[in-house]
C-alpha atoms as a PDB file:
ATOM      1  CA  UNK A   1     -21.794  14.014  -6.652  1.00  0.00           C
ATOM      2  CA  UNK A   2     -18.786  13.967  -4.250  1.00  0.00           C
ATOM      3  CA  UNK A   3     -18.802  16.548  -1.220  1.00  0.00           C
ATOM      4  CA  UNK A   4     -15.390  17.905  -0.581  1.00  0.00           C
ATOM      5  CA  UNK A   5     -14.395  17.245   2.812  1.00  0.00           C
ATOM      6  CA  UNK A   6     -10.898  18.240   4.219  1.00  0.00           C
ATOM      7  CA  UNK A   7     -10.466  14.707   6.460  1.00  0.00           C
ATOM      8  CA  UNK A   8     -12.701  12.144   5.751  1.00  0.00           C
ATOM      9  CA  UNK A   9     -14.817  11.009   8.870  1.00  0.00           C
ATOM     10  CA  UNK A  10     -14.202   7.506  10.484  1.00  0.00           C
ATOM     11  CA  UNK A  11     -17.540   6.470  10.012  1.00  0.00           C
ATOM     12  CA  UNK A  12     -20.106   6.790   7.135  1.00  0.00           C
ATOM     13  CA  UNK A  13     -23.878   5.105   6.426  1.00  0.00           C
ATOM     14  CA  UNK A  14     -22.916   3.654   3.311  1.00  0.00           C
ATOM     15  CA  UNK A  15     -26.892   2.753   2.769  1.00  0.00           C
ATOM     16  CA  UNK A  16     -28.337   6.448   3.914  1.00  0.00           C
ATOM     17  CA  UNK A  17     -25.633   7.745   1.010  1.00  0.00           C
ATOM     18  CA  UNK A  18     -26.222   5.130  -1.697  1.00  0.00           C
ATOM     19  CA  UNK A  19     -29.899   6.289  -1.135  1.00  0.00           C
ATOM     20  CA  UNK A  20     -28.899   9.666  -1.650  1.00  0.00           C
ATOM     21  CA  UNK A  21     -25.989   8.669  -4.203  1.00  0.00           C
ATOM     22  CA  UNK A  22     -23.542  10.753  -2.241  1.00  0.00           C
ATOM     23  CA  UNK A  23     -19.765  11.031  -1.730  1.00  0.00           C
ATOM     24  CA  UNK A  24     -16.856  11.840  -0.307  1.00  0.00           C
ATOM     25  CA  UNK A  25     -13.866  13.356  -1.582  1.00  0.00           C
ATOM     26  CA  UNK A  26     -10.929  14.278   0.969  1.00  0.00           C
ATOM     27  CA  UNK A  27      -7.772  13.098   3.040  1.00  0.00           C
ATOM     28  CA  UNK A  28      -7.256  10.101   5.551  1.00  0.00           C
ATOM     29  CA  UNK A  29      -3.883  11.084   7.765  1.00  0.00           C
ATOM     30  CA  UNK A  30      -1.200   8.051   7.328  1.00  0.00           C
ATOM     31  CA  UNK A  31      -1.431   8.033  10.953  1.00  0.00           C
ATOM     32  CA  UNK A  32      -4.061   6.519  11.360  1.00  0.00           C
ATOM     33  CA  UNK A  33      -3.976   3.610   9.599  1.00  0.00           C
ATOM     34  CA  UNK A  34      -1.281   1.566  11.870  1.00  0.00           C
ATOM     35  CA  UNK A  35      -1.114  -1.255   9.140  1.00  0.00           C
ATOM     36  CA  UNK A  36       1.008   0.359   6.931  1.00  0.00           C
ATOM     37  CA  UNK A  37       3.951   0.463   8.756  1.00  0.00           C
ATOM     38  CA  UNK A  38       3.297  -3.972   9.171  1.00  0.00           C
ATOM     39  CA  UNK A  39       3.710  -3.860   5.872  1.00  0.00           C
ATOM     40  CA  UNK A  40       6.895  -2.482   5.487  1.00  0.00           C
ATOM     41  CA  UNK A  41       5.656   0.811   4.603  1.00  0.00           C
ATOM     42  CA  UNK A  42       7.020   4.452   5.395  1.00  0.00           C
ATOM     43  CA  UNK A  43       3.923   6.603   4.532  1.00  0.00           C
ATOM     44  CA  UNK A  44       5.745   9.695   6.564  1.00  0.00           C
ATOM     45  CA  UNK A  45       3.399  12.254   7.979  1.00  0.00           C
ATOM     46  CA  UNK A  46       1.152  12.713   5.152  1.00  0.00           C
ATOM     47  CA  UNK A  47      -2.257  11.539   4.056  1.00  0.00           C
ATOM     48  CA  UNK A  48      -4.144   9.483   1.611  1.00  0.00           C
ATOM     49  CA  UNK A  49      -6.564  11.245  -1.039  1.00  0.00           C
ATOM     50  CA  UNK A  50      -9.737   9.018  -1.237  1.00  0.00           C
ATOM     51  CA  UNK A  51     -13.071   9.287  -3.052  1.00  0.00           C
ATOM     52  CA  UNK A  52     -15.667   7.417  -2.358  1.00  0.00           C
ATOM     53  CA  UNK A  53     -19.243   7.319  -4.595  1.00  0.00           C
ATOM     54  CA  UNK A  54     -22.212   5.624  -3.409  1.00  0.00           C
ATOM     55  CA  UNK A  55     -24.818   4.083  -5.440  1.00  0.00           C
ATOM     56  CA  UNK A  56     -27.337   1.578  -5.579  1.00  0.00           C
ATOM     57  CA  UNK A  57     -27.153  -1.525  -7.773  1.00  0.00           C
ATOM     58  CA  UNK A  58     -30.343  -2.203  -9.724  1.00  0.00           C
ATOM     59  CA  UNK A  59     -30.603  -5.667  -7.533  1.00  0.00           C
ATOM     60  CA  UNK A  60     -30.737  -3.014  -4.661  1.00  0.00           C
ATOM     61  CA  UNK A  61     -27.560  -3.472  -2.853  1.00  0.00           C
ATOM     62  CA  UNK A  62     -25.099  -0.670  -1.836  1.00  0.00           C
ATOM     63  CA  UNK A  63     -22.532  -0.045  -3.747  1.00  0.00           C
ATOM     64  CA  UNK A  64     -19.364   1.496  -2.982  1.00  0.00           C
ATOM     65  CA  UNK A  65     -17.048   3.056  -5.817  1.00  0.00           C
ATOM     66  CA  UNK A  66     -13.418   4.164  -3.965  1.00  0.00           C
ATOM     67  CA  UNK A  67     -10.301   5.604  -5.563  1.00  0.00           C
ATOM     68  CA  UNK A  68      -7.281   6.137  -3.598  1.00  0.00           C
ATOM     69  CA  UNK A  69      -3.686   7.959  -4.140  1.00  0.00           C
ATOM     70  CA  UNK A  70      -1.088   7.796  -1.728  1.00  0.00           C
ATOM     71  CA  UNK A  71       2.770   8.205  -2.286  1.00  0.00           C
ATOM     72  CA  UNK A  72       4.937   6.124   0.523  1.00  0.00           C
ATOM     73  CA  UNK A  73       8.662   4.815   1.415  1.00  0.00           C
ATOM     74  CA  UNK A  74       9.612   1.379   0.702  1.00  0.00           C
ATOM     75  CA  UNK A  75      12.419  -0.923   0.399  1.00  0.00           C
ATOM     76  CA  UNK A  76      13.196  -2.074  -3.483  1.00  0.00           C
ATOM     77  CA  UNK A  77      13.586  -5.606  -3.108  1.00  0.00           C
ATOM     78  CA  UNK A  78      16.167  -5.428  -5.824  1.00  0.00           C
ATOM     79  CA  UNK A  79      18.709  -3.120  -4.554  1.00  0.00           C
ATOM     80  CA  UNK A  80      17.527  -2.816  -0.854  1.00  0.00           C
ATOM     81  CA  UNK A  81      17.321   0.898  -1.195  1.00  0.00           C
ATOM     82  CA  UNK A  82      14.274   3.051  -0.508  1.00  0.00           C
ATOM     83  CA  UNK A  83      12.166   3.800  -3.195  1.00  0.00           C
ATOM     84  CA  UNK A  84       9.227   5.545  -3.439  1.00  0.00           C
ATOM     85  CA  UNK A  85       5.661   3.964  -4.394  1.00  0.00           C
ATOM     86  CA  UNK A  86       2.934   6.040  -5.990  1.00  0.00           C
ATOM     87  CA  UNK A  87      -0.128   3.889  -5.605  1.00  0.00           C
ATOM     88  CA  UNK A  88      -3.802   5.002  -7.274  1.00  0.00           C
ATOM     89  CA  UNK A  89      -6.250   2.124  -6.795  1.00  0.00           C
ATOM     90  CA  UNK A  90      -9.894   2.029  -8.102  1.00  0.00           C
ATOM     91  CA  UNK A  91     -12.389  -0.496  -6.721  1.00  0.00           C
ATOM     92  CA  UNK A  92     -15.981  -1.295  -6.966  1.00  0.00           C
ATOM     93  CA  UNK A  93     -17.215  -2.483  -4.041  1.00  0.00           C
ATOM     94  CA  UNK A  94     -20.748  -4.449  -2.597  1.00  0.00           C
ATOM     95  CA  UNK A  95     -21.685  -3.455   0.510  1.00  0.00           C
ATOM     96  CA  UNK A  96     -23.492  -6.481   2.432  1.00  0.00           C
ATOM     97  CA  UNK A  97     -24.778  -6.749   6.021  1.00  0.00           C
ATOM     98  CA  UNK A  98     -22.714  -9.573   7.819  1.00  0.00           C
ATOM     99  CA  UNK A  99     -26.116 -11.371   8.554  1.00  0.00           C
ATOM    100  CA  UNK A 100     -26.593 -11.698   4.726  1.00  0.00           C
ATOM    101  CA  UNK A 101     -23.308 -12.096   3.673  1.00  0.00           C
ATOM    102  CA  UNK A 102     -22.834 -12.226  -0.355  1.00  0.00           C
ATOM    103  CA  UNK A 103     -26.852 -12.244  -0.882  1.00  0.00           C
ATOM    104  CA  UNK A 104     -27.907 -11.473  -4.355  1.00  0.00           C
ATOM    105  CA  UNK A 105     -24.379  -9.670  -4.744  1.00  0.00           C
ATOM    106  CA  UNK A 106     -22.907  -9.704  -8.036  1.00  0.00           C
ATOM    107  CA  UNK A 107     -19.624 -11.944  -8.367  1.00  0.00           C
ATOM    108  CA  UNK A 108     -17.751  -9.041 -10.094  1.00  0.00           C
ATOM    109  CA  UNK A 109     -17.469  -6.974  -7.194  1.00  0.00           C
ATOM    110  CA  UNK A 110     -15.782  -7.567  -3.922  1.00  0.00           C
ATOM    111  CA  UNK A 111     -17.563  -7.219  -0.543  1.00  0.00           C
ATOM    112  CA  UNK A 112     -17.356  -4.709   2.273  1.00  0.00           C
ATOM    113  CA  UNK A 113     -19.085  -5.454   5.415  1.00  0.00           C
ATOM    114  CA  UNK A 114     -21.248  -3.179   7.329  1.00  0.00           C
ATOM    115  CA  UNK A 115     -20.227  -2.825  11.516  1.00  0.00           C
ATOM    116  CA  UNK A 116     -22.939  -2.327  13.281  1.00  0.00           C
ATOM    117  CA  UNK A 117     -25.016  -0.411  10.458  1.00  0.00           C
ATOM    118  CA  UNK A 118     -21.798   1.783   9.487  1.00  0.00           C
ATOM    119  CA  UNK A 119     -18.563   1.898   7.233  1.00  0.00           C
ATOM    120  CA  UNK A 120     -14.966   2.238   8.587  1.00  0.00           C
ATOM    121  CA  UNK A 121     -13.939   4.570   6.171  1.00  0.00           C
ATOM    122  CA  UNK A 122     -10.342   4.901   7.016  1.00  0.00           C
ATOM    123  CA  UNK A 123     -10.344   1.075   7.423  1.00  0.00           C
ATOM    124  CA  UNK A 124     -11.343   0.765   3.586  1.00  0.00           C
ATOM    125  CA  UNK A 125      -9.127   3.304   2.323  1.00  0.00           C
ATOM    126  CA  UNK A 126      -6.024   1.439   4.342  1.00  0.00           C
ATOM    127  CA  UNK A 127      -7.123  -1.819   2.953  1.00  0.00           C
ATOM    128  CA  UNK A 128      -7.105  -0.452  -0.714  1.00  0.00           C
ATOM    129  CA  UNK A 129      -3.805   1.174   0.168  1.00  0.00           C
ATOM    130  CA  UNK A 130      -2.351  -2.309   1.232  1.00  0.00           C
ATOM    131  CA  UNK A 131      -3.932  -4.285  -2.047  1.00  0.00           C
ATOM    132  CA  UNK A 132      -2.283  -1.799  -4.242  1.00  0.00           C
ATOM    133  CA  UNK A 133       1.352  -1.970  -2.938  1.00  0.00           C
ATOM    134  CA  UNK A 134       3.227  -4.377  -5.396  1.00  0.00           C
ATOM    135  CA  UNK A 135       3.965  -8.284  -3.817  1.00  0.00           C
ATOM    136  CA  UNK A 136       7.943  -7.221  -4.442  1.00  0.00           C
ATOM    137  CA  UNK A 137       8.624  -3.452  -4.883  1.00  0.00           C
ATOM    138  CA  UNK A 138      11.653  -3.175  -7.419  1.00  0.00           C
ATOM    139  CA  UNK A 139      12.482  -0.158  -9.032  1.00  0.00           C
ATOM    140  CA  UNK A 140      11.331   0.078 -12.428  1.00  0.00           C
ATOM    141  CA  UNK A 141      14.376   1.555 -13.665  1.00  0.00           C
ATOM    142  CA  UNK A 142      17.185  -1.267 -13.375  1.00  0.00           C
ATOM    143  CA  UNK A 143      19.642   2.139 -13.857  1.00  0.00           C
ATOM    144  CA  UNK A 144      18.112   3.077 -10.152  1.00  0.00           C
ATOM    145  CA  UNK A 145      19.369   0.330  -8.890  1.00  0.00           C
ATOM    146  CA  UNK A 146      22.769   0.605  -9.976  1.00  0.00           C
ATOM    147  CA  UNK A 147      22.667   3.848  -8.951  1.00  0.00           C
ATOM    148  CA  UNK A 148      21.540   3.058  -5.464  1.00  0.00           C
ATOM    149  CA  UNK A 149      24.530  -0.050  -5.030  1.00  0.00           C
ATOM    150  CA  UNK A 150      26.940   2.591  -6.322  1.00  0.00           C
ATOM    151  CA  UNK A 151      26.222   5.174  -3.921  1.00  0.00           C
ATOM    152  CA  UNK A 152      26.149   2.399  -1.280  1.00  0.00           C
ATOM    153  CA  UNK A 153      29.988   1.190  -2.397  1.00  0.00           C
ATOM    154  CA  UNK A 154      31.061   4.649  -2.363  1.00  0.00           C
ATOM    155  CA  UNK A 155      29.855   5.116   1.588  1.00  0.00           C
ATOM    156  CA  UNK A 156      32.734   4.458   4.420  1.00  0.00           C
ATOM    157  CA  UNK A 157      30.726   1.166   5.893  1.00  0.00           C
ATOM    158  CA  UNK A 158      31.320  -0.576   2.521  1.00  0.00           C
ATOM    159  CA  UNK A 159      34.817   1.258   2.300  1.00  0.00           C
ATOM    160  CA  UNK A 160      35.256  -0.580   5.564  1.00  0.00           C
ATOM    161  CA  UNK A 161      33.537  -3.806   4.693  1.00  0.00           C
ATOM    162  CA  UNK A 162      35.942  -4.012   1.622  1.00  0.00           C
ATOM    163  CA  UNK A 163      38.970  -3.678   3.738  1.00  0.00           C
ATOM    164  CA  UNK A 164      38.347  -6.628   5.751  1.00  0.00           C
ATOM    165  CA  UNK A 165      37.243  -9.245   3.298  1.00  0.00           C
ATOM    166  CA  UNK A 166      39.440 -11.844   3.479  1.00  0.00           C
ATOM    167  CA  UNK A 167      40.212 -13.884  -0.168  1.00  0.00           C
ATOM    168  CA  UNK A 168      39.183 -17.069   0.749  1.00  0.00           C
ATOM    169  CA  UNK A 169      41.637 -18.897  -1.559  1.00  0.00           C
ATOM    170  CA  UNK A 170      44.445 -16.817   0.250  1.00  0.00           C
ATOM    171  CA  UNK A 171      44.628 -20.272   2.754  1.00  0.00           C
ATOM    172  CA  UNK A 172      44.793 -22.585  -0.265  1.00  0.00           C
ATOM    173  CA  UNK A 173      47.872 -20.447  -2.195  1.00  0.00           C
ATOM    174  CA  UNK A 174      49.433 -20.549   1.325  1.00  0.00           C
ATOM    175  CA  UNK A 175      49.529 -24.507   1.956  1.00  0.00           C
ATOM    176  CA  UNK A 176      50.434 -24.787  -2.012  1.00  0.00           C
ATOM    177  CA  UNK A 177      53.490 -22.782  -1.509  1.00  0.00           C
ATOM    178  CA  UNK A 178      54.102 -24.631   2.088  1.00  0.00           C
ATOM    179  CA  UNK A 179      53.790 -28.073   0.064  1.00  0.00           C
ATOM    180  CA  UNK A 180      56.053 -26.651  -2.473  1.00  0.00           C
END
């Protein structure tokens, strides 16, 4: 059963809780996960809502069960316009002591190592964050593209832009009418 936390902490004992088969259930500030904004990412000055169950595998290894939903700012690839990104990502995860790294873990599940004994809970939920954001963010409505290009056109930069393209076959009708 998930305890209801506000923030989630930095740190958890991901062994002590799939002992226990505990959880978590609460926010992770954007702010402090740095990697977002690598990424291309505008998460604004929101959070992340995680929840993380702990368990035990019946080989005996930890397991970690996170979901994550986040809403952030990025650039369509399409159109170049912003566009926002609702992500929710689930993930089963293996938690494994860097001595004894993928021992008697399952193949199915991905790995999480332990630092020092502990779990960088913020560190897991960013990662998730980052696997669930699309390779090339397009909107999924052509129609918002359009839209975006359109209001782009319609702004005085293009205006401008428009004014000083030059034709580039303007030279060639000159030197046909010079040649006569």
């Amino acid at each position: 059963m998930a305890g209801k936390v506000d923030v989630l902490p930095r740190w958890v004992d991901p062994l002590k809780m799939a002992d226990q088969r505990a959880g978590l259930d609460g926010d992770v500030p954007f702010s402090c996960m740095p990697r977002l904004a690598g990424a291309g990412l505008r998460p604004g000055n929101g959070a992340a809502r995680a929840r993380l169950e702990f368990d035990r595998h019946p080989v005996g290894f930890a397991l970690v069960r996170i979901g994550v939903r986040a809403a952030l700012v990025c650039v369509c690839q399409r159109c170049l316009a912003d566009m926002r990104v609702e992500l929710d990502r689930r993930s089963d995860l293996a938690v494994v002591d860097p001595a004894g790294i993928g021992a008697g873990v399952d193949e199915r599940y991905e790995t999480v190592a332990l630092e020092q004994g502990r779990l960088r809970v913020q560190v897991l939920v960013e990662d998730e964050i980052l696997l669930a954001v699309p390779d090339i963010p397009v909107h999924k409505d052509p129609a918002d593209c359009d839209r975006a290009m359109l209001a782009l056109q319609g702004s005085p930069v293009a205006e401008k832009a428009e004014e000083r393209r030059e034709n580039p076959f303007e030279v060639l009708k000159e030197l046909r009418n010079k040649n006569g």
